[in-house]
N, C-alpha and C. Protein backbone atom coordinates (compact mmCIF):
# COMPACT_ATOMS: atom_id res chain seq x y z
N UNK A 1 -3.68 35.26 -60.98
CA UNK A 1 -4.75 35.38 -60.00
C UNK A 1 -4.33 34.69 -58.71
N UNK A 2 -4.80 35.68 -57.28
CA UNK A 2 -4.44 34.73 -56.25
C UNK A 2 -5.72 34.51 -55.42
N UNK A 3 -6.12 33.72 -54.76
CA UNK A 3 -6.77 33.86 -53.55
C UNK A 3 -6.34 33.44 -52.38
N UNK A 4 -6.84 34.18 -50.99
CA UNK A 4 -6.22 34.87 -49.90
C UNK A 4 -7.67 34.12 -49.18
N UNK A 5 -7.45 33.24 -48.30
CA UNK A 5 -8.35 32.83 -46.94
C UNK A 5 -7.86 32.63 -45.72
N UNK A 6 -8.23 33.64 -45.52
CA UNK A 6 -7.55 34.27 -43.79
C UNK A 6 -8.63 34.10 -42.83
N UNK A 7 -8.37 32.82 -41.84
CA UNK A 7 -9.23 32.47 -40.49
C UNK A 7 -10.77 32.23 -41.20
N UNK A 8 -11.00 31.18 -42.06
CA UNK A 8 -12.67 30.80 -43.11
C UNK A 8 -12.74 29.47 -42.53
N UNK A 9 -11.68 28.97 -43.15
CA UNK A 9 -11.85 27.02 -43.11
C UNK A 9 -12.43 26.23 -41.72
N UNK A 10 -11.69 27.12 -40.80
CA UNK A 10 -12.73 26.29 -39.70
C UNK A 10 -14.17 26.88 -38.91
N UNK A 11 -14.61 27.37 -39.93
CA UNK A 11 -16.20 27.65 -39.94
C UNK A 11 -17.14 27.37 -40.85
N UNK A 12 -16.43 26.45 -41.22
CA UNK A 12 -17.62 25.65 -42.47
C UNK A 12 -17.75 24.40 -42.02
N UNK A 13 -18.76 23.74 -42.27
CA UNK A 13 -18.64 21.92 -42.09
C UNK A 13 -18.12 21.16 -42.82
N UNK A 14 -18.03 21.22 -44.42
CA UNK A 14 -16.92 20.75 -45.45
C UNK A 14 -16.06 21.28 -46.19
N UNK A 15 -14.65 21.41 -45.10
CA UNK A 15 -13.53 22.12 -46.17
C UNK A 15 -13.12 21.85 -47.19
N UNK A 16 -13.50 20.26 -47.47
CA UNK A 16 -12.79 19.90 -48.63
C UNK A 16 -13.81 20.40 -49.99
N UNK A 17 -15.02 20.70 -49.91
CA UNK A 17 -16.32 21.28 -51.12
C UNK A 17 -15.17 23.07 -50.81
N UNK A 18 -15.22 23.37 -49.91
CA UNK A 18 -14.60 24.79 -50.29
C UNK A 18 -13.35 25.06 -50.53
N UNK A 19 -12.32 23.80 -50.12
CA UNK A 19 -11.20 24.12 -51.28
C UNK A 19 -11.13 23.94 -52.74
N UNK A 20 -12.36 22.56 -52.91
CA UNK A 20 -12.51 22.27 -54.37
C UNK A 20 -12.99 23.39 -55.18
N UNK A 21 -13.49 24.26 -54.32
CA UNK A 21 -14.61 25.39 -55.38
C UNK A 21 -13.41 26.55 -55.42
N UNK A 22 -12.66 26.71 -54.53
CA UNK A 22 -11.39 27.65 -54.53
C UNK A 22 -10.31 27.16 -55.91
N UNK A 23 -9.89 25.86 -55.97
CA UNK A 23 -9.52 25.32 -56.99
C UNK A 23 -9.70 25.22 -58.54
N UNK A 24 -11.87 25.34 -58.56
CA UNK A 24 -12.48 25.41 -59.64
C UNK A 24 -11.95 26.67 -59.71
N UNK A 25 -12.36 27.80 -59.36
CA UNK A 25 -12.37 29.00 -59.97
C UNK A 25 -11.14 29.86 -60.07
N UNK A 26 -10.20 29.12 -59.60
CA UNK A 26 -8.48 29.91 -59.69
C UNK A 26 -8.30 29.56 -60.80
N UNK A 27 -7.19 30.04 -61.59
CA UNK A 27 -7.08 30.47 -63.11
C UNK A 27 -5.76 29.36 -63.11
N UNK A 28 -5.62 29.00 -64.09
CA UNK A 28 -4.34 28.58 -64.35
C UNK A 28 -3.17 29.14 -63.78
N UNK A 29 -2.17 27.94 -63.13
CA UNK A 29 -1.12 29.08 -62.41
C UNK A 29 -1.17 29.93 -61.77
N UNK A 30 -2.33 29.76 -61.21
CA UNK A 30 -2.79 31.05 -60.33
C UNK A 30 -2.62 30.30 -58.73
N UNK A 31 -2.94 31.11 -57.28
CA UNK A 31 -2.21 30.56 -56.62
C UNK A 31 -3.17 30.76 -55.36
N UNK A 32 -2.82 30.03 -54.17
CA UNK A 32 -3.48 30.06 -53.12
C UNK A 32 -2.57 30.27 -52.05
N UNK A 33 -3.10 31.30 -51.32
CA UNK A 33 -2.41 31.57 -49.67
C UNK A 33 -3.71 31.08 -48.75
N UNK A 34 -3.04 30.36 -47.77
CA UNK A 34 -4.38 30.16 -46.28
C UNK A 34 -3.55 30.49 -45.23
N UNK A 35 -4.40 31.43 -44.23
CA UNK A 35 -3.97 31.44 -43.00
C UNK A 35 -5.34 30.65 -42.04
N UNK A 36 -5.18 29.84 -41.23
CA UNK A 36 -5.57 29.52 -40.38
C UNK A 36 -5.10 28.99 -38.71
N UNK A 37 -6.12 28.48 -37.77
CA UNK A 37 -5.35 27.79 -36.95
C UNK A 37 -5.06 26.45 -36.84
N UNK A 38 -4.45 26.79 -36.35
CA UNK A 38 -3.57 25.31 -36.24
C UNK A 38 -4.66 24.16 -35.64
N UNK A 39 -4.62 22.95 -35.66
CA UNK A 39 -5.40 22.26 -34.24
C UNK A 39 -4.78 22.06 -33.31
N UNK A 40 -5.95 22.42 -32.33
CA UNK A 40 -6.18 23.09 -31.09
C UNK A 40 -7.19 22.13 -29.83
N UNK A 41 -6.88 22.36 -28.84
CA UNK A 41 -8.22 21.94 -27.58
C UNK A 41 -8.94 22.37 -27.11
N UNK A 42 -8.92 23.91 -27.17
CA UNK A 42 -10.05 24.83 -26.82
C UNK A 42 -10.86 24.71 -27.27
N UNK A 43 -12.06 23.49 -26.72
CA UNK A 43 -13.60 23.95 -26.70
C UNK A 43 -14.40 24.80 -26.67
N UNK A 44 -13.80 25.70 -25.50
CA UNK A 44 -14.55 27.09 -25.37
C UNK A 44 -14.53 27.80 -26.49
N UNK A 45 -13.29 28.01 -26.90
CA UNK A 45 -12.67 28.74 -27.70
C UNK A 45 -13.45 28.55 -28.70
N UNK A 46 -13.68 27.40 -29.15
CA UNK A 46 -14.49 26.77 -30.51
C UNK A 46 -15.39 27.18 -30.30
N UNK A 47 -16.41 26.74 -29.06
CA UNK A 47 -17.99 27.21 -29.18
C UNK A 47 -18.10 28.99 -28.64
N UNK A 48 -17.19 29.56 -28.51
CA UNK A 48 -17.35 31.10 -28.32
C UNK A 48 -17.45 31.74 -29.91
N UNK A 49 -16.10 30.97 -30.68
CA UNK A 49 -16.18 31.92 -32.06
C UNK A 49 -17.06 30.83 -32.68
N UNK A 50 -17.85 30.26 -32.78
CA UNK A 50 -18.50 29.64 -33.82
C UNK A 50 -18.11 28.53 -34.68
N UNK A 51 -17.12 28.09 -34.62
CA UNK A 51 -16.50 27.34 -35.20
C UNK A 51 -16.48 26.01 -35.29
N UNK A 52 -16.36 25.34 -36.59
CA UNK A 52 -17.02 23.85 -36.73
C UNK A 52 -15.91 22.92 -36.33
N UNK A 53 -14.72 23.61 -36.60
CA UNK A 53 -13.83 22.45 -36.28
C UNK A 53 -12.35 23.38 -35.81
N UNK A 54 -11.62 22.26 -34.89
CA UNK A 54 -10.99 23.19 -33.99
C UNK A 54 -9.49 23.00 -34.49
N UNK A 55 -9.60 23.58 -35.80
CA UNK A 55 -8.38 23.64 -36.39
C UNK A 55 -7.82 22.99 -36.88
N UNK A 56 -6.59 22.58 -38.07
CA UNK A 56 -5.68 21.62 -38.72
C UNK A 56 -4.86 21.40 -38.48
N UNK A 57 -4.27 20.39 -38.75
CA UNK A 57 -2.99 19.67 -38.85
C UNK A 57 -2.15 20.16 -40.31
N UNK A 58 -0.94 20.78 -40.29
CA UNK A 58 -0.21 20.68 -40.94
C UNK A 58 -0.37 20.05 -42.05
N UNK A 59 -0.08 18.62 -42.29
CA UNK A 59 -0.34 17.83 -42.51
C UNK A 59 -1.38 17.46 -43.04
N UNK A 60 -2.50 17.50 -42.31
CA UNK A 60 -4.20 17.19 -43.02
C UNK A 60 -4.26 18.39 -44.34
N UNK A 61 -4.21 19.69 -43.86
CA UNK A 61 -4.84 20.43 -44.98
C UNK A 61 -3.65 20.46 -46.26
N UNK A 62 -2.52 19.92 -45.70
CA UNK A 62 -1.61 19.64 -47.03
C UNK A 62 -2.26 18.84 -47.90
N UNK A 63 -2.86 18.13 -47.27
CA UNK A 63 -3.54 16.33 -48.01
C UNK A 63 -4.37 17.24 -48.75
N UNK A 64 -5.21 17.94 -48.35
CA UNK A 64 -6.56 18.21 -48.20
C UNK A 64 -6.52 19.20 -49.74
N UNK A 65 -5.13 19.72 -49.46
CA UNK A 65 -5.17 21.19 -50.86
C UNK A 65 -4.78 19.73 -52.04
N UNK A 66 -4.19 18.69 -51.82
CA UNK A 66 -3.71 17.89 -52.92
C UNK A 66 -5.38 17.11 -53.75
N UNK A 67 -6.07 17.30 -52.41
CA UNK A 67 -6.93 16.30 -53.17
C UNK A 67 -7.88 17.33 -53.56
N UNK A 68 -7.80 18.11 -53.42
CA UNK A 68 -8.44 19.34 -54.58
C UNK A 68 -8.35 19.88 -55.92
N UNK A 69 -6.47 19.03 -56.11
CA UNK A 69 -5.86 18.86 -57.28
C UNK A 69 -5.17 20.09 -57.52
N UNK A 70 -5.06 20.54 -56.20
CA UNK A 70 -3.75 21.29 -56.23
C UNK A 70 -2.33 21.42 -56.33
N UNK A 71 -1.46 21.90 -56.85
CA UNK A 71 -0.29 21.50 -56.63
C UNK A 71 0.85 22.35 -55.81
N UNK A 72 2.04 22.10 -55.52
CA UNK A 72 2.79 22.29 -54.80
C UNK A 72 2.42 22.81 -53.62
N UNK A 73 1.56 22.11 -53.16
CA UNK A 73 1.16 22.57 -51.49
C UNK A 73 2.04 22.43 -50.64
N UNK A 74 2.01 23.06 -50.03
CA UNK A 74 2.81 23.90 -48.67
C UNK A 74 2.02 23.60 -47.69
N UNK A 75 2.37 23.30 -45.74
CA UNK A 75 1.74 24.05 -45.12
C UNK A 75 2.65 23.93 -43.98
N UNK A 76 2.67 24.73 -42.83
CA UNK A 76 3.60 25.03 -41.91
C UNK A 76 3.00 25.64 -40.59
N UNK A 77 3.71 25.39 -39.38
CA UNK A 77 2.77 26.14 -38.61
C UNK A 77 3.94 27.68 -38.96
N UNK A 78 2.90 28.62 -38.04
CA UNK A 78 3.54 30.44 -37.92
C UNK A 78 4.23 30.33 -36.53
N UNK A 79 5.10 31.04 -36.76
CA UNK A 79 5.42 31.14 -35.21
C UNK A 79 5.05 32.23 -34.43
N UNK A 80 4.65 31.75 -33.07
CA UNK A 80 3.02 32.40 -32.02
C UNK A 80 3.64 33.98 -31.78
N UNK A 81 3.11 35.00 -31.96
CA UNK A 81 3.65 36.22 -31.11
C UNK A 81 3.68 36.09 -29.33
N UNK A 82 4.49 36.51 -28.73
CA UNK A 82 5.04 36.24 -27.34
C UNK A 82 3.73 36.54 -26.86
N UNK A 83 2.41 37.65 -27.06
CA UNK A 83 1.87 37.80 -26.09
C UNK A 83 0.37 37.25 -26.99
N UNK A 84 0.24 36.41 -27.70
CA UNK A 84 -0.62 35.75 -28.51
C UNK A 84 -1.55 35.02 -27.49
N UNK A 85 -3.02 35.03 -27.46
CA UNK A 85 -4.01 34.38 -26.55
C UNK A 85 -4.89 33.62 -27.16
N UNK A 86 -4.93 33.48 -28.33
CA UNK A 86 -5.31 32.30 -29.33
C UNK A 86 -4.46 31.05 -29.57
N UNK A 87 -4.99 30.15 -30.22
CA UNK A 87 -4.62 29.08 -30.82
C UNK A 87 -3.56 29.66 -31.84
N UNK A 88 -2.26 28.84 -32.19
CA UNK A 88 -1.24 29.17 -33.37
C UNK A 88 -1.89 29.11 -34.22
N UNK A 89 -1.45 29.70 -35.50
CA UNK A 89 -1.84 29.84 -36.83
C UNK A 89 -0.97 28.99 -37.84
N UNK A 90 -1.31 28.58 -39.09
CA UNK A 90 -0.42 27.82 -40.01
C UNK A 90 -0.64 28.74 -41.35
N UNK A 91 0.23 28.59 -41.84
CA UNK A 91 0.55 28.98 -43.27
C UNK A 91 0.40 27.97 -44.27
N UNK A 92 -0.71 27.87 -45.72
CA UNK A 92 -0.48 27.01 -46.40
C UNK A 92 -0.86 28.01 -47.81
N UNK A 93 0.30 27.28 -49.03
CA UNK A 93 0.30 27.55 -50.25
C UNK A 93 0.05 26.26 -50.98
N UNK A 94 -0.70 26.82 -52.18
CA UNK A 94 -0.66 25.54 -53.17
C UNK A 94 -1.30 26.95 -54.58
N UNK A 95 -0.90 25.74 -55.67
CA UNK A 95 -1.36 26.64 -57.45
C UNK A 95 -1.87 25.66 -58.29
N UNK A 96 -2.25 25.85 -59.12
CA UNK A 96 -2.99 25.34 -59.90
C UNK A 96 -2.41 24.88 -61.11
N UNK A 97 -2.18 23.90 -61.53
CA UNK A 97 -1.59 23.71 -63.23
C UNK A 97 -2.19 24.06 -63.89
N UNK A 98 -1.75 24.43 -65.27
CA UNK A 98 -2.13 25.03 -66.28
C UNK A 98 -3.46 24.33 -66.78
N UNK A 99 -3.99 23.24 -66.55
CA UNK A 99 -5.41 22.80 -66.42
C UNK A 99 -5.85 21.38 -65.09
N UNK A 100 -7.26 21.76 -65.64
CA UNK A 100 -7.21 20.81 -64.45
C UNK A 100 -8.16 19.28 -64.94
């Protein structure tokens, strides 16, 4: 089993309750892809799309998939397309051990 969250996390107010519940319900060995953006300074940007928080750190949502009790987390930024008018995007993986 995989689950796929493409541009979610920074429109909630607690990512860490919605990675934990992503965590609960992935299967053993089963696996997680995230695309999101990166953090960012666009205010506008934030209060145009709705958004609670203006993106991650590398780094933070690595922490963030571990303390969900995930394992082998990943996260990285993407590299920007030349004519890209958003904020960069990051790539993060993490899976689940066989229990939790």
């Amino acid at each position: 089993m995989r689950i796929l969250i493409i541009l979610v996390l920074g429109y909630v107010k607690n990512t860490a309750i919605v990675l934990s519940e992503m965590a609960r319900i992935l299967k053993p060995k089963g696996r997680t892809v995230i695309i999101d953006l990166m953090r960012h300074d666009r205010g506008e940007f934030r209060r145009q799309t709705g958004q609670e928080v203006m993106g991650f750190d590398p780094s933070e949502l690595k922490q963030m998939l571990k303390d969900a009790r995930l394992r082998d987390a990943t996260c990285r930024a993407l590299p920007p397309q030349t004519d890209a008018t958003g904020p960069a995007l990051l790539l993060a993986t993490a899976s689940r051990g066989t229990s939790h």
